[in-house]
PDB file of N, CA and C in Angstrom:
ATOM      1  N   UNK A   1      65.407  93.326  83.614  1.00  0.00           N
ATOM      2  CA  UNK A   1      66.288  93.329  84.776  1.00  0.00           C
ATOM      3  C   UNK A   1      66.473  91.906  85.262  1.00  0.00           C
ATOM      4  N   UNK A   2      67.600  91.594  85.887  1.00  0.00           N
ATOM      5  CA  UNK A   2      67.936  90.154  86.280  1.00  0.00           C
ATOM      6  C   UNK A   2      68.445  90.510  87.640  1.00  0.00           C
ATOM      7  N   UNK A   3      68.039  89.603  88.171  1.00  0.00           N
ATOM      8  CA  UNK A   3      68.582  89.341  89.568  1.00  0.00           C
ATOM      9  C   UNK A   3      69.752  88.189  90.099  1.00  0.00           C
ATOM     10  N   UNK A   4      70.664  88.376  90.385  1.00  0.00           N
ATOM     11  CA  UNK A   4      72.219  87.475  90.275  1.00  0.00           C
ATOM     12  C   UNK A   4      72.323  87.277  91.970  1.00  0.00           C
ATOM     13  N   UNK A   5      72.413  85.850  92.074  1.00  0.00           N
ATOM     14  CA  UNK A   5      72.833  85.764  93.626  1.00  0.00           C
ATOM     15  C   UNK A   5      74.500  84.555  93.861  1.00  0.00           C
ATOM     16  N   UNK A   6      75.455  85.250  93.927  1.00  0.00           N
ATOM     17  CA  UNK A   6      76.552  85.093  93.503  1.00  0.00           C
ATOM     18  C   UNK A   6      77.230  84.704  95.202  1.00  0.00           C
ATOM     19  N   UNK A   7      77.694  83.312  94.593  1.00  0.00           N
ATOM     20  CA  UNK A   7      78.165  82.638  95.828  1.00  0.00           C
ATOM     21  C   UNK A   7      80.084  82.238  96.012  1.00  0.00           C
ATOM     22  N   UNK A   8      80.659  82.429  97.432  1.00  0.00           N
ATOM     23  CA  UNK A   8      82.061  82.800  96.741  1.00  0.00           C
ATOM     24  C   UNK A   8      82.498  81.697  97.347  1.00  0.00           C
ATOM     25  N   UNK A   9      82.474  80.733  96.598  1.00  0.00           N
ATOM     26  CA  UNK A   9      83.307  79.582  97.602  1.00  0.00           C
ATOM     27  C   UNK A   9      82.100  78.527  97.112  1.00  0.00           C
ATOM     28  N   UNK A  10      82.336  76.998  96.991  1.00  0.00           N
ATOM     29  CA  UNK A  10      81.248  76.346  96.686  1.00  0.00           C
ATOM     30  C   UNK A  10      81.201  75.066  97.875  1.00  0.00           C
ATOM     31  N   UNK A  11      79.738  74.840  98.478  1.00  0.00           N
ATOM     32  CA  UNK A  11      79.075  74.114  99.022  1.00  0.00           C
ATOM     33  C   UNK A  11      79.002  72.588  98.960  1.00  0.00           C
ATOM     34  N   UNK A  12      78.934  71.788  99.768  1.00  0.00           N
ATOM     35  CA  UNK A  12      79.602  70.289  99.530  1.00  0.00           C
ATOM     36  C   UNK A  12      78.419  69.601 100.221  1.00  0.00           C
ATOM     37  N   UNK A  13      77.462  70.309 101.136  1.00  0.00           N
ATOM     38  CA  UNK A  13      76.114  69.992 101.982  1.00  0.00           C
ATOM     39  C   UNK A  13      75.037  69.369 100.631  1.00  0.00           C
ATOM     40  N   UNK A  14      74.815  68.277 101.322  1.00  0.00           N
ATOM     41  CA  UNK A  14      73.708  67.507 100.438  1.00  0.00           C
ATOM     42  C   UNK A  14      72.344  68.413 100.395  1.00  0.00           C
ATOM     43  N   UNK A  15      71.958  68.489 101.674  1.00  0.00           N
ATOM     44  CA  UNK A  15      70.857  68.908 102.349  1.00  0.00           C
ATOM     45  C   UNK A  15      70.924  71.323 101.703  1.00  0.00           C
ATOM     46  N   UNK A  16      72.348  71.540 101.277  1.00  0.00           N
ATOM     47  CA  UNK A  16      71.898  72.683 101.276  1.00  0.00           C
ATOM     48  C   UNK A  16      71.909  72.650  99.519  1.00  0.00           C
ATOM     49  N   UNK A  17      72.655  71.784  99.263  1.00  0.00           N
ATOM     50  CA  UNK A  17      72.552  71.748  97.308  1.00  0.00           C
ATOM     51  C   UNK A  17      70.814  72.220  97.249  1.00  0.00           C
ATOM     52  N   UNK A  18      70.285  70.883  97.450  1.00  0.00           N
ATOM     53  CA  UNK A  18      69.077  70.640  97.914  1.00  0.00           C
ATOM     54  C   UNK A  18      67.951  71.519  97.967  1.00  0.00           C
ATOM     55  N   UNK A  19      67.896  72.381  98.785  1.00  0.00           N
ATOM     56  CA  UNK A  19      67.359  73.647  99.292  1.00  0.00           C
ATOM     57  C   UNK A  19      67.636  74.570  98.284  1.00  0.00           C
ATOM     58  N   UNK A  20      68.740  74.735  97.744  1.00  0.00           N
ATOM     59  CA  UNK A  20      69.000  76.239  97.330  1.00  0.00           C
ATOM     60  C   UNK A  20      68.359  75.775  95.510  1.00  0.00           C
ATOM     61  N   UNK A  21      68.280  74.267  95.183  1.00  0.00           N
ATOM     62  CA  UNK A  21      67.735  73.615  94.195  1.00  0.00           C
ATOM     63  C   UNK A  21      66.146  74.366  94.111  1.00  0.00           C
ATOM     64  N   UNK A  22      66.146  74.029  94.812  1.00  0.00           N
ATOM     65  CA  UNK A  22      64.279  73.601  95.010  1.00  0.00           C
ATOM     66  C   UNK A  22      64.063  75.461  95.385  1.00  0.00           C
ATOM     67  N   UNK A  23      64.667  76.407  95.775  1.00  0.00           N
ATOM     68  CA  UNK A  23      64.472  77.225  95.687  1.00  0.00           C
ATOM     69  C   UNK A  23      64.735  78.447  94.687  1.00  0.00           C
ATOM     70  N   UNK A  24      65.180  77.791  94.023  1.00  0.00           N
ATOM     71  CA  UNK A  24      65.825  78.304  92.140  1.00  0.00           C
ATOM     72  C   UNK A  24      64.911  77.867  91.366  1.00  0.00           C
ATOM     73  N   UNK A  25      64.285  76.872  91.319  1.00  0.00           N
ATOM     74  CA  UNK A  25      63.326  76.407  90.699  1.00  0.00           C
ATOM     75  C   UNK A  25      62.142  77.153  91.024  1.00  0.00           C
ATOM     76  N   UNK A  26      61.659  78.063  91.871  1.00  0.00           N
ATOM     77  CA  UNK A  26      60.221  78.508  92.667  1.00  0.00           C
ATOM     78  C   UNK A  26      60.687  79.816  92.187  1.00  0.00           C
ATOM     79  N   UNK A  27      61.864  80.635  92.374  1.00  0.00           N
ATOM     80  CA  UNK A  27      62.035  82.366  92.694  1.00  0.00           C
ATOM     81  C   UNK A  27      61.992  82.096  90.776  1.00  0.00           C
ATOM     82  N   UNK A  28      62.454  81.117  89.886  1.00  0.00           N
ATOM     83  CA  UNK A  28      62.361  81.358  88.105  1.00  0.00           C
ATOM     84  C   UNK A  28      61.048  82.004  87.947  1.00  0.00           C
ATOM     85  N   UNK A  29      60.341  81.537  88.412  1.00  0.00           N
ATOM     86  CA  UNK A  29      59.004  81.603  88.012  1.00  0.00           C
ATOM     87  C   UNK A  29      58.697  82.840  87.552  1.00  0.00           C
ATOM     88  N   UNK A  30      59.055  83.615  88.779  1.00  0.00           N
ATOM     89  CA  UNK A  30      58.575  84.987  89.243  1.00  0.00           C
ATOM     90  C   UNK A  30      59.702  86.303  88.752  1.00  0.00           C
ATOM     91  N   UNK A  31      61.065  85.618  88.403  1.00  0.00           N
ATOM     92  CA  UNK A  31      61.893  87.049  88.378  1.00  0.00           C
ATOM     93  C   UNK A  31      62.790  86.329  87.201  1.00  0.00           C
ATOM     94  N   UNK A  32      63.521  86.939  86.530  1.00  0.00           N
ATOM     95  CA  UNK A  32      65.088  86.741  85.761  1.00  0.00           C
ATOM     96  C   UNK A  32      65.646  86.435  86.922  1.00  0.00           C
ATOM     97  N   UNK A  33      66.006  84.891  87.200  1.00  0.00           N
ATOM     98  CA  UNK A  33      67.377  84.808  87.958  1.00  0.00           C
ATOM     99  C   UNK A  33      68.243  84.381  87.943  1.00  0.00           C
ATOM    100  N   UNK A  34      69.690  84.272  88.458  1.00  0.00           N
ATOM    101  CA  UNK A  34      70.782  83.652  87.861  1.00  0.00           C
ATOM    102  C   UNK A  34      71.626  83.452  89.278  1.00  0.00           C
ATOM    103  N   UNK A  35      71.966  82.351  89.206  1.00  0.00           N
ATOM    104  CA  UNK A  35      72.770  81.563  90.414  1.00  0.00           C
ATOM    105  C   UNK A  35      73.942  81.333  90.360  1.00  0.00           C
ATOM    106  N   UNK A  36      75.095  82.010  90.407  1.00  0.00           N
ATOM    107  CA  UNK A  36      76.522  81.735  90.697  1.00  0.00           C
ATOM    108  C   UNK A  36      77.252  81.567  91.051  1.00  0.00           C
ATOM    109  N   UNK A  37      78.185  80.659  91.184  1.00  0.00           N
ATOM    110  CA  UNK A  37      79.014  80.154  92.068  1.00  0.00           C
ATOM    111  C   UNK A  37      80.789  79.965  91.704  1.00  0.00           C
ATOM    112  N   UNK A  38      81.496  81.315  92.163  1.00  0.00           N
ATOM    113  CA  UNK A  38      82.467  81.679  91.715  1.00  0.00           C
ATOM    114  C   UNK A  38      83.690  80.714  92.831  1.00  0.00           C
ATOM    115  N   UNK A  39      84.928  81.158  92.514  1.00  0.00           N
ATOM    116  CA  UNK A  39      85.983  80.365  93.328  1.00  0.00           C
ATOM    117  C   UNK A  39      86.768  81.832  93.927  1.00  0.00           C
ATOM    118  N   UNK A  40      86.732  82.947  93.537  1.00  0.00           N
ATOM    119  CA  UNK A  40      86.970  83.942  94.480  1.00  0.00           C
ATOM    120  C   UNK A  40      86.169  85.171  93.343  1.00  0.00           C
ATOM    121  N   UNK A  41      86.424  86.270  93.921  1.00  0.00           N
ATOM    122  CA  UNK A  41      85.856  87.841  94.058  1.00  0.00           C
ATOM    123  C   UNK A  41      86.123  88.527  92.712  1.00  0.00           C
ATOM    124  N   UNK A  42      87.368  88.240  92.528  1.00  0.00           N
ATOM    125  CA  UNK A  42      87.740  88.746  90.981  1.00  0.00           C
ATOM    126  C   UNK A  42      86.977  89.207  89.836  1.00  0.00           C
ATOM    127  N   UNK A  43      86.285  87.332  88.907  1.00  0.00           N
ATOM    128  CA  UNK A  43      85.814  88.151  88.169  1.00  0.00           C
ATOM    129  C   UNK A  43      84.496  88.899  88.447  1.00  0.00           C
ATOM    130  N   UNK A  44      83.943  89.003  89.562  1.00  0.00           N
ATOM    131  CA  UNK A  44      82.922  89.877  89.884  1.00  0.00           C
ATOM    132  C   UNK A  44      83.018  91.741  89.529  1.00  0.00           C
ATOM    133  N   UNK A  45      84.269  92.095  89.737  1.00  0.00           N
ATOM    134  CA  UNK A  45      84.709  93.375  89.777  1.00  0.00           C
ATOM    135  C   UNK A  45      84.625  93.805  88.708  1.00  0.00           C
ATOM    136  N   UNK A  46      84.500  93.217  87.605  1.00  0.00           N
ATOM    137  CA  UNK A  46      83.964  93.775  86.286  1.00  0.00           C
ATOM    138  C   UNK A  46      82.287  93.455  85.898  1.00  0.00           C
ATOM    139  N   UNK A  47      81.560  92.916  86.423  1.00  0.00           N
ATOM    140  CA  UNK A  47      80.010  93.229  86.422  1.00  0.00           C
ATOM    141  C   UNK A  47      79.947  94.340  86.578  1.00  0.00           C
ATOM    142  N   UNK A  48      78.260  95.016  86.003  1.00  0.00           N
ATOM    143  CA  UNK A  48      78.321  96.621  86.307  1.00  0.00           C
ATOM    144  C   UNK A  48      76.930  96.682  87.090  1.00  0.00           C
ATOM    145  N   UNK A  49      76.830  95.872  87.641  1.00  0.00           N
ATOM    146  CA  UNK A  49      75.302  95.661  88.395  1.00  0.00           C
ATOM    147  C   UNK A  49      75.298  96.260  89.465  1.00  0.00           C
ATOM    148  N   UNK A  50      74.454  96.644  89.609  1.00  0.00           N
ATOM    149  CA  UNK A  50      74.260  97.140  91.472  1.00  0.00           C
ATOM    150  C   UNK A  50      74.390  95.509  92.568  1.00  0.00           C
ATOM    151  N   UNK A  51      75.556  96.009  93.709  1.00  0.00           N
ATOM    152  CA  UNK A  51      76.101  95.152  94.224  1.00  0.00           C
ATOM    153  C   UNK A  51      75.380  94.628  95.657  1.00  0.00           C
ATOM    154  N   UNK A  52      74.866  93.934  96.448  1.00  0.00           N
ATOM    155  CA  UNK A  52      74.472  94.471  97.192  1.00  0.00           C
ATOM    156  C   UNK A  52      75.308  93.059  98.439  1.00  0.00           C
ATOM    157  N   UNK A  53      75.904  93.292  98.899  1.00  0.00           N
ATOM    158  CA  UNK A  53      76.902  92.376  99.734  1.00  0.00           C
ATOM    159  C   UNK A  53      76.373  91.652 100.972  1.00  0.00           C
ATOM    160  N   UNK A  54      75.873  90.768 101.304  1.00  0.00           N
ATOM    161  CA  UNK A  54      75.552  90.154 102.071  1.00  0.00           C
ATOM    162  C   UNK A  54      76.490  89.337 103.380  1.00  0.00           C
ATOM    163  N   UNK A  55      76.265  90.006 104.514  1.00  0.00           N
ATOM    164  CA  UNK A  55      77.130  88.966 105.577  1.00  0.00           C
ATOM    165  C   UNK A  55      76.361  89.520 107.108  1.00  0.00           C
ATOM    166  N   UNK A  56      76.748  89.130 107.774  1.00  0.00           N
ATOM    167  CA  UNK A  56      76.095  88.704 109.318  1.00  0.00           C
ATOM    168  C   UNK A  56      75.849  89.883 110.012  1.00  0.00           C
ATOM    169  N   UNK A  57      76.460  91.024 109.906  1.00  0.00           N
ATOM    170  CA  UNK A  57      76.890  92.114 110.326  1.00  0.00           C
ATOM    171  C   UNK A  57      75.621  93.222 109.527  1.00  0.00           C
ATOM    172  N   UNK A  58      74.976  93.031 108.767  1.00  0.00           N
ATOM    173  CA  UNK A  58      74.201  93.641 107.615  1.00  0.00           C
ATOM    174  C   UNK A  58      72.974  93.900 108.438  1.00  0.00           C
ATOM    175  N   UNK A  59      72.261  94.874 107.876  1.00  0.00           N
ATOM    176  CA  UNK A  59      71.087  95.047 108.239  1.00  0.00           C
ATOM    177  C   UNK A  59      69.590  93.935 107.710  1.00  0.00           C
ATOM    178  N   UNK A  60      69.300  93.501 108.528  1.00  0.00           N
ATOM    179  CA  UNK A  60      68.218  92.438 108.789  1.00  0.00           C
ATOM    180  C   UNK A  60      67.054  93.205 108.200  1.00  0.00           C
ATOM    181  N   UNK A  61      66.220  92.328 107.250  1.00  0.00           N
ATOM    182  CA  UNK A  61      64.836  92.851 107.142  1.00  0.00           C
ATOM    183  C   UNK A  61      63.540  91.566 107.525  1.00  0.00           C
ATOM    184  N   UNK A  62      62.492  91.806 107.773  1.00  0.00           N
ATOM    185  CA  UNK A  62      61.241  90.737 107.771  1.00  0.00           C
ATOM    186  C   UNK A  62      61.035  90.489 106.394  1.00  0.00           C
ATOM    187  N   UNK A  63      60.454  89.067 106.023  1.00  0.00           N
ATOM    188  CA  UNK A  63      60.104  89.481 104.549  1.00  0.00           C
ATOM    189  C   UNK A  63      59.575  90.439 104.137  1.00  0.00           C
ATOM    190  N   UNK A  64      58.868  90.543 104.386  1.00  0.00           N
ATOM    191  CA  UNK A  64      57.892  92.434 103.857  1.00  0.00           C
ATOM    192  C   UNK A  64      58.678  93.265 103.590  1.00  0.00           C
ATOM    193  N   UNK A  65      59.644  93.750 104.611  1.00  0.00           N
ATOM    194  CA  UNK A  65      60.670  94.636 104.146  1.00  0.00           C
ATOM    195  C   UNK A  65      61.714  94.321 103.357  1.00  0.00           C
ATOM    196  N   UNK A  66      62.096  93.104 103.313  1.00  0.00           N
ATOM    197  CA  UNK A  66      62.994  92.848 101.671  1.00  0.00           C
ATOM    198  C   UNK A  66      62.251  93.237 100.686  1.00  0.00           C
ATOM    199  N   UNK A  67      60.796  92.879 100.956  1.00  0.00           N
ATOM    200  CA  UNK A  67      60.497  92.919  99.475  1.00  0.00           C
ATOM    201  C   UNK A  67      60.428  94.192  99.220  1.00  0.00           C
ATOM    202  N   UNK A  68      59.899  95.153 100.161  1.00  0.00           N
ATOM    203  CA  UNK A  68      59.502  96.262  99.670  1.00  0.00           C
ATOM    204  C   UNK A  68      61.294  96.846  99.493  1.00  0.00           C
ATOM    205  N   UNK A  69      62.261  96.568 100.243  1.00  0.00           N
ATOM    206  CA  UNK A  69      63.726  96.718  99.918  1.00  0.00           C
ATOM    207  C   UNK A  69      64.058  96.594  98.492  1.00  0.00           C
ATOM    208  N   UNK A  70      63.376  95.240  98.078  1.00  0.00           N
ATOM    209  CA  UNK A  70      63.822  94.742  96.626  1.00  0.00           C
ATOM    210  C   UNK A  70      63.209  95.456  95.586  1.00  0.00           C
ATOM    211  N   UNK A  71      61.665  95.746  95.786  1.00  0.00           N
ATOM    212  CA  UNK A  71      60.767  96.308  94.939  1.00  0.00           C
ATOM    213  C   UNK A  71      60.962  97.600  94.400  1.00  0.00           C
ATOM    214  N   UNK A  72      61.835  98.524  95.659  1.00  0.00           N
ATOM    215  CA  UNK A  72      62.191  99.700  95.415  1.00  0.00           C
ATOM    216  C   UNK A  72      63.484  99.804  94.464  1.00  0.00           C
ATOM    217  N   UNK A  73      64.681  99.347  94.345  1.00  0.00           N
ATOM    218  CA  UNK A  73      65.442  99.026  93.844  1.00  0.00           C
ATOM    219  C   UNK A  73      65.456  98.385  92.716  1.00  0.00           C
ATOM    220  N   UNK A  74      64.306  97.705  92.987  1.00  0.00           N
ATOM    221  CA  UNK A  74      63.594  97.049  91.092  1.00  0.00           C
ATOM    222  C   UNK A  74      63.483  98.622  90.014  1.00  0.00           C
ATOM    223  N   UNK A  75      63.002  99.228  90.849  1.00  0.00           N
ATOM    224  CA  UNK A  75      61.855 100.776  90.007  1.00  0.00           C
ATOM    225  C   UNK A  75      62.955 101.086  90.161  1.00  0.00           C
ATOM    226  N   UNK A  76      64.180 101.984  90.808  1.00  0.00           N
ATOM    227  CA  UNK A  76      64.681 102.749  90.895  1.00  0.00           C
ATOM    228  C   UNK A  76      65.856 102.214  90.018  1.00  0.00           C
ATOM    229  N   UNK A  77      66.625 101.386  89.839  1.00  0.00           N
ATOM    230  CA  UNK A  77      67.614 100.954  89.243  1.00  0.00           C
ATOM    231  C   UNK A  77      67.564 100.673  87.814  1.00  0.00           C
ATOM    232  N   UNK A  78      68.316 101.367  86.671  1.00  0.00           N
ATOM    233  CA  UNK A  78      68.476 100.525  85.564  1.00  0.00           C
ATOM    234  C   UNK A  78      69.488  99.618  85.428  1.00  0.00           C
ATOM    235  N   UNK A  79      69.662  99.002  86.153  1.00  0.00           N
ATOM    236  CA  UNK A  79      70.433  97.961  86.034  1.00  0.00           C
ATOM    237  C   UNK A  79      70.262  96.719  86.612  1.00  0.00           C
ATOM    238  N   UNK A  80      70.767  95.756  85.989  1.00  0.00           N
ATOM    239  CA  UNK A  80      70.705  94.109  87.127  1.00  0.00           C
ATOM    240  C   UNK A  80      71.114  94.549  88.971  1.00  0.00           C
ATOM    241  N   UNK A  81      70.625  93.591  89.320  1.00  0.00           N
ATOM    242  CA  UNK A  81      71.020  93.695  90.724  1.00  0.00           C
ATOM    243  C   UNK A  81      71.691  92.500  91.032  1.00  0.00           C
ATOM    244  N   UNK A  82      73.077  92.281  91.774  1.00  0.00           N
ATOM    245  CA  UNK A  82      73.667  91.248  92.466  1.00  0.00           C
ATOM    246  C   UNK A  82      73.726  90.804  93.637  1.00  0.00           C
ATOM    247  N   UNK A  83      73.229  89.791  94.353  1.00  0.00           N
ATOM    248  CA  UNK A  83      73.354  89.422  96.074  1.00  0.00           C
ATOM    249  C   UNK A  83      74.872  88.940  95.642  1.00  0.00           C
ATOM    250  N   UNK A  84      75.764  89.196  96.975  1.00  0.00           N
ATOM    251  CA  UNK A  84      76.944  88.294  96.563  1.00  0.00           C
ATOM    252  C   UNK A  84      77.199  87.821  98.537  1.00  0.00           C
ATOM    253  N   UNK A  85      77.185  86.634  99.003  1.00  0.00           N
ATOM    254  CA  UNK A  85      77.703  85.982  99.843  1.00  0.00           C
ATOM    255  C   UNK A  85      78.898  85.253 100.051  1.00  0.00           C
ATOM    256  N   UNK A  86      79.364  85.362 100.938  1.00  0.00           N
ATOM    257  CA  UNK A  86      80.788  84.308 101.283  1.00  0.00           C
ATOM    258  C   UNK A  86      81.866  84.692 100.737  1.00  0.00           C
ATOM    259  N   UNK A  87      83.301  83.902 100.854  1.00  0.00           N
ATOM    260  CA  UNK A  87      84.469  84.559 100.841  1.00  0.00           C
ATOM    261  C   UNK A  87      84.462  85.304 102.345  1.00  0.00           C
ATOM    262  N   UNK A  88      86.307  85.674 102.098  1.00  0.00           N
ATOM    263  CA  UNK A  88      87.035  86.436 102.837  1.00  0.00           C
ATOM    264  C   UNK A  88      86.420  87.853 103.167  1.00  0.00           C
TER     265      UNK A  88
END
């Protein structure tokens, strides 16, 4: 299983390149992951992954509960899972 965190629009912040660097490098360790950074929504719509959409409005977890969010969805899913942020 792989985990995809799919970004819609690309970032120009020194300081967040940076961060999201150094934090791709730490989450490899531990999971299949893959970092993407698309220019709109499109070709996403043909992945067959479980989607899981991220924006402000979403339900909030503590870490503990992501994980146990994530962990469950690890077991239960045969398939990759996708975070997708930003865009319209």
């Amino acid at each position: 299983m792989k985990i995809k965190f799919v970004v819609v629009g690309k970032t120009v912040e020194k300081y967040l390149i940076q961060g999201c660097e150094e934090y791709l490098k730490r989450i490899k360790k531990y999971v299949n992951f893959e970092y993407v950074v698309l220019k709109d929504l499109s070709s996403l719509l043909q992945d067959k992954s479980y989607k899981i959409l991220l924006d402000e409005n979403g339900k909030e977890f503590t870490s503990k509960g992501f994980s146990i969010f994530l962990e469950k969805k690890m077991v239960n899913l045969s398939k990759d899972i996708t975070f997708v942020v930003g865009g319209p």
